[in-house]
Every structure is written in C-alpha cells, then in structure tokens.
C-alpha atoms as a PDB file:
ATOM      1  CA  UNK A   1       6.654  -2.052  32.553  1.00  0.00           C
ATOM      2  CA  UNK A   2       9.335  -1.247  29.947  1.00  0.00           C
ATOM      3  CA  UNK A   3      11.925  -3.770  29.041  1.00  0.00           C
ATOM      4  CA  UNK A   4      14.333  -2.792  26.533  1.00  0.00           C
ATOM      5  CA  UNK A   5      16.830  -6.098  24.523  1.00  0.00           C
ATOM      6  CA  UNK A   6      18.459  -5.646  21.537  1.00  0.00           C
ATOM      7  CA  UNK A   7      22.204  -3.802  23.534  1.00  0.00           C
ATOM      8  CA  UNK A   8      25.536  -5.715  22.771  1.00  0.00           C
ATOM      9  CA  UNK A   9      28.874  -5.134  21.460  1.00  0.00           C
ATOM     10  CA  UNK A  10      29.252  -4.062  17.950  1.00  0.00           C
ATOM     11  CA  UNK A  11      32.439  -2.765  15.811  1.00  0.00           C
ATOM     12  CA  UNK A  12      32.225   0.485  15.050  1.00  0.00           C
ATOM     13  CA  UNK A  13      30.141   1.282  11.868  1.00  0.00           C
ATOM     14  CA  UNK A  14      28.281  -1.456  12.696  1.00  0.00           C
ATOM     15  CA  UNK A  15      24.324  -1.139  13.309  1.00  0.00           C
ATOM     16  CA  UNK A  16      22.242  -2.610  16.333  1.00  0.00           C
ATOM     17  CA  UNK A  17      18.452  -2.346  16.790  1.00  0.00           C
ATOM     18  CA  UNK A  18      17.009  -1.674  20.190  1.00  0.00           C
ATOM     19  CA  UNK A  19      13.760  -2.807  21.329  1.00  0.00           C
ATOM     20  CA  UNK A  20      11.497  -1.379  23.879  1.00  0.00           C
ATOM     21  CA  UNK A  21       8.539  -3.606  24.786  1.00  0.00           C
ATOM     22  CA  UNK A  22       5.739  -1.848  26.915  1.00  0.00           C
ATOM     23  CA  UNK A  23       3.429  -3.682  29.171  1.00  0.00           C
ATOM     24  CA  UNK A  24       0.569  -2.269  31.835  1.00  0.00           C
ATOM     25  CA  UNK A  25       0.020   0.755  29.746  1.00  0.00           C
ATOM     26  CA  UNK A  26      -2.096   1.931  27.059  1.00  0.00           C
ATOM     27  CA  UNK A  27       0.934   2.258  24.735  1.00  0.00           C
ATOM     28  CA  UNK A  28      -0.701   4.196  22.420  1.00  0.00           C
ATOM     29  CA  UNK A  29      -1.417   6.921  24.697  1.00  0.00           C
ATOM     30  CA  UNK A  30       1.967   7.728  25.479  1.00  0.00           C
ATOM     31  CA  UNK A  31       5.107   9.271  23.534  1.00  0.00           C
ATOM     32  CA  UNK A  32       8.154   7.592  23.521  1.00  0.00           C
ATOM     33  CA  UNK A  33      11.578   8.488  24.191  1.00  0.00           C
ATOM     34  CA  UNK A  34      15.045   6.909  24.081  1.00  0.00           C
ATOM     35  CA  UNK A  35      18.026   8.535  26.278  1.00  0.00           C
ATOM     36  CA  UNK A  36      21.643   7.259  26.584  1.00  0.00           C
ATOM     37  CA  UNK A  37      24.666   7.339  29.899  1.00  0.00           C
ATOM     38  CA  UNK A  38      27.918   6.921  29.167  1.00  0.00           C
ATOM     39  CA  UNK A  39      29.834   6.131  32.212  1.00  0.00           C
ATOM     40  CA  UNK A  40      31.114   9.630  33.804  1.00  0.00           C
ATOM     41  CA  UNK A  41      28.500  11.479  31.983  1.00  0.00           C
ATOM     42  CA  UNK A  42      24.827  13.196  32.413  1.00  0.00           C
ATOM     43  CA  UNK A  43      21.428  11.482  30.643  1.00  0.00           C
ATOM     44  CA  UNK A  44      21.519  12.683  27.044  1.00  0.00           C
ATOM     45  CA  UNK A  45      18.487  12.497  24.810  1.00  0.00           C
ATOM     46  CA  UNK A  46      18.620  10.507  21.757  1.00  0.00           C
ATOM     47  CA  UNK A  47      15.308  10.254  20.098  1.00  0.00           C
ATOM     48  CA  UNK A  48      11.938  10.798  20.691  1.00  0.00           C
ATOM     49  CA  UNK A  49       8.496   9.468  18.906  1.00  0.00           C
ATOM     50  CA  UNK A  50       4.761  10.945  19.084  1.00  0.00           C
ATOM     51  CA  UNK A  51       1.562   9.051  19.861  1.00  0.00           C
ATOM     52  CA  UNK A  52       0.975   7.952  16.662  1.00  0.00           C
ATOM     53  CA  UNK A  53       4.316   7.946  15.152  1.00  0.00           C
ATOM     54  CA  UNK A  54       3.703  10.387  12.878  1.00  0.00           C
ATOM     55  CA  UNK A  55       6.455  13.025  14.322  1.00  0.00           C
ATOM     56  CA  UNK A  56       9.898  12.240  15.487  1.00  0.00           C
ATOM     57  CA  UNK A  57      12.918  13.887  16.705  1.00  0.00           C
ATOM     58  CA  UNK A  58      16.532  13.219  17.139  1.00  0.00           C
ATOM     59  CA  UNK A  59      19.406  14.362  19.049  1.00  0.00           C
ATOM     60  CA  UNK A  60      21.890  16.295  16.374  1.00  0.00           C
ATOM     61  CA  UNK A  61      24.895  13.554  17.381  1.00  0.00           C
ATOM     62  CA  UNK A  62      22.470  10.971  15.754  1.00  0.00           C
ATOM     63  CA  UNK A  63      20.546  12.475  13.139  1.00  0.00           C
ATOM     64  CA  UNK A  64      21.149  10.557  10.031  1.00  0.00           C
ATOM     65  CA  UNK A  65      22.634   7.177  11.861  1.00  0.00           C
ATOM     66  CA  UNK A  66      19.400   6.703  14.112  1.00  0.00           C
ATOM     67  CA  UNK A  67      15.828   6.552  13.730  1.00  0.00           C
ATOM     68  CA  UNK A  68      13.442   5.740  15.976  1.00  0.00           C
ATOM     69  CA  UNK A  69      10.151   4.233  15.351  1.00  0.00           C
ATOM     70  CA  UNK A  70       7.062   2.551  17.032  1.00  0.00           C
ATOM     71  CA  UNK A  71       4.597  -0.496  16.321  1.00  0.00           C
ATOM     72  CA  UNK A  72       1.133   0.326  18.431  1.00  0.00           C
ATOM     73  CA  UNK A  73       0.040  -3.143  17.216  1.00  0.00           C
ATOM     74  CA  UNK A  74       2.849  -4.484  19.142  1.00  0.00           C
ATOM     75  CA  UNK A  75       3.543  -2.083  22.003  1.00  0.00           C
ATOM     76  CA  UNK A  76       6.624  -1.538  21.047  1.00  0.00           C
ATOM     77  CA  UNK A  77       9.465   0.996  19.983  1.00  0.00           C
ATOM     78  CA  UNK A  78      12.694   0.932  18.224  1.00  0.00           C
ATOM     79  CA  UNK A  79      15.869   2.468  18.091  1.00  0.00           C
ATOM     80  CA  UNK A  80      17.093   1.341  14.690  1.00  0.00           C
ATOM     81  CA  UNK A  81      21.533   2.315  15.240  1.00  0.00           C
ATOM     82  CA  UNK A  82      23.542   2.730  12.348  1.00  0.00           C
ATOM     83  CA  UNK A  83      27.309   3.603  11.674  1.00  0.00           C
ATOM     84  CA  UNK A  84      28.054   3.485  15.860  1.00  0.00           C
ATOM     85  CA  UNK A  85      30.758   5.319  17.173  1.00  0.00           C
ATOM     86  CA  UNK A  86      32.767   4.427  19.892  1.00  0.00           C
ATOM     87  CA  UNK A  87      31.178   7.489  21.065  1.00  0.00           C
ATOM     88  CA  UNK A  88      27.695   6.381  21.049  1.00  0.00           C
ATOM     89  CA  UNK A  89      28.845   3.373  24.016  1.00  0.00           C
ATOM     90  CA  UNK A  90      26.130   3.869  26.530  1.00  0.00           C
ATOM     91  CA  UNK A  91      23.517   2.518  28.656  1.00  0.00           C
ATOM     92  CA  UNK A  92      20.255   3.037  26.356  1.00  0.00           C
ATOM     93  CA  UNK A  93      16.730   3.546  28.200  1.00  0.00           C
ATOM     94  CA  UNK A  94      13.198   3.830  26.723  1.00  0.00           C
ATOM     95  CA  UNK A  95      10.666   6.207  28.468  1.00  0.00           C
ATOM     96  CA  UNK A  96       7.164   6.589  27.844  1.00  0.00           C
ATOM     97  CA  UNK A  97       5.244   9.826  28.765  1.00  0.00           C
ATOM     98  CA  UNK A  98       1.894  10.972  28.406  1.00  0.00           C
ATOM     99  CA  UNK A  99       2.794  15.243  28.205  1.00  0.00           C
ATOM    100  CA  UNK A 100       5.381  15.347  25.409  1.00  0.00           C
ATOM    101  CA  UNK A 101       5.810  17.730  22.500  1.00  0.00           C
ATOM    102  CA  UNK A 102       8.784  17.338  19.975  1.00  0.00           C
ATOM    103  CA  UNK A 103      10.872  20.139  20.954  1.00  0.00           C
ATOM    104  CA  UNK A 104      11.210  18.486  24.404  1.00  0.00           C
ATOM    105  CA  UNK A 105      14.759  16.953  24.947  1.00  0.00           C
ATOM    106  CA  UNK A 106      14.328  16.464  28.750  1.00  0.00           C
ATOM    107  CA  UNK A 107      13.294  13.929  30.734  1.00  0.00           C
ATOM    108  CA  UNK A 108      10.147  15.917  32.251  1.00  0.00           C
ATOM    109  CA  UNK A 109       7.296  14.783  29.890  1.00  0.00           C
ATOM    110  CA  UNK A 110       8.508  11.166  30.932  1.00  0.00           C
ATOM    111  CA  UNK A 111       6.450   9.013  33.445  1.00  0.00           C
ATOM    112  CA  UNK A 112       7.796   5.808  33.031  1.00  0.00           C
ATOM    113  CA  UNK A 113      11.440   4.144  32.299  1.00  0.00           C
ATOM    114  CA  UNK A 114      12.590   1.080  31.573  1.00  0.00           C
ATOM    115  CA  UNK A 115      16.194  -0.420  33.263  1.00  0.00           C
ATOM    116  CA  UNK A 116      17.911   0.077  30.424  1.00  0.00           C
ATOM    117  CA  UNK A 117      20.581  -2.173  27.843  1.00  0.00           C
ATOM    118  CA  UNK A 118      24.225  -1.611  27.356  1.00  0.00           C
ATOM    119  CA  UNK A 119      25.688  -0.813  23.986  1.00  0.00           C
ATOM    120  CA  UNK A 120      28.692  -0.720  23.340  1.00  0.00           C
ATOM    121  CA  UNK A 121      30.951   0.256  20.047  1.00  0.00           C
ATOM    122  CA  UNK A 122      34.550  -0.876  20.224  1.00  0.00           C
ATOM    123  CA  UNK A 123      37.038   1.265  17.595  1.00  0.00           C
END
C-alpha cells in the first residue's frame, strides 16, 4: 500500500513537501517514482529515486525546484517542492517498482501506485 499526504494549496513560489508512506512491501527493494495529472492532461513524470537512494532523476520542468528523496528506515519517499508554479497544479502519485533504471520516464518499471494528493499553486 502507498499513501501519499503532504498536497494542499500553496501561493505560488511557495514550497510543499510530499510524503509517500509504503506498507506490505519490502521498500527497499523497489525504486521509487513520483508522476503528476493536471486536469485535461496525460501522466507526466516528475522524479524518480533508486533502491538505495544513491541515483535520482528529474523531469527538466522541475529540475532545480524539486528533489526527491527516500528514508529506507522509514519506508518512505519525498517530494521536497520548491518555487511552485501555477503550472505545477496537479494530482501527485508515488509508484514503487522493482525493474527501474534512471533513464526511465514511463510508467512501465512501476508495479505499484498509490491514490494520489492534490496540489495546487494559485498565481
């Protein structure tokens, strides 16, 4: 089970932190992902974390405003947001998947999902 917290409503330039807890799973078997819908539009890839932690990679809209990271200890991942856009007002879902490697911006390597959390970034 995945259960993401941390959405809300936030001014743009503001900063939110999303949370991913992971339950029923050997969490550190499996490489995490975060992916975004915006009403109208397709799944987008945001971010993406190894195993360990150890390699990460980002979506160019978000490089340098979002990192992700993960705690093993806690079975959990984060989505740290900073300087939002009005642009970045989504629905935000964590995925964990067992096959990943970093260049992969799809949902494929992805077993598992979580229901996701709003954000959204008012102008």
């Amino acid at each position: 089970q995945l259960v993401e917290s941390g959405g809300g409503l936030v001014q743009a330039g503001g900063s939110l932190r999303l949370s991913c807890a992971v339950s029923g799973l050997t969490f550190s078997n499996y490489a995490m992902g975060w992916f975004r819908q915006a009403p109208g539009k397709e799944q987008e890839f945001v971010a993406s974390i190894s195993k360990s932690g150890r390699f990460t990679n980002a979506a160019d809209s978000v490089k340098g405003r979002f990192s992700i990271s993960r705690d093993n200890a806690r079975n959990t991942v984060y989505l740290q947001m900073n300087s939002l856009k009005p642009e970045d007002t989504a629905v935000y879902y964590c995925a964990a998947g067992r096959t990943w490697s970093i260049g992969d911006v799809t949902t494929t390597p992805y077993d598992y999902w979580g229901q996701g959390t709003q954000v959204s970034v008012s102008s």
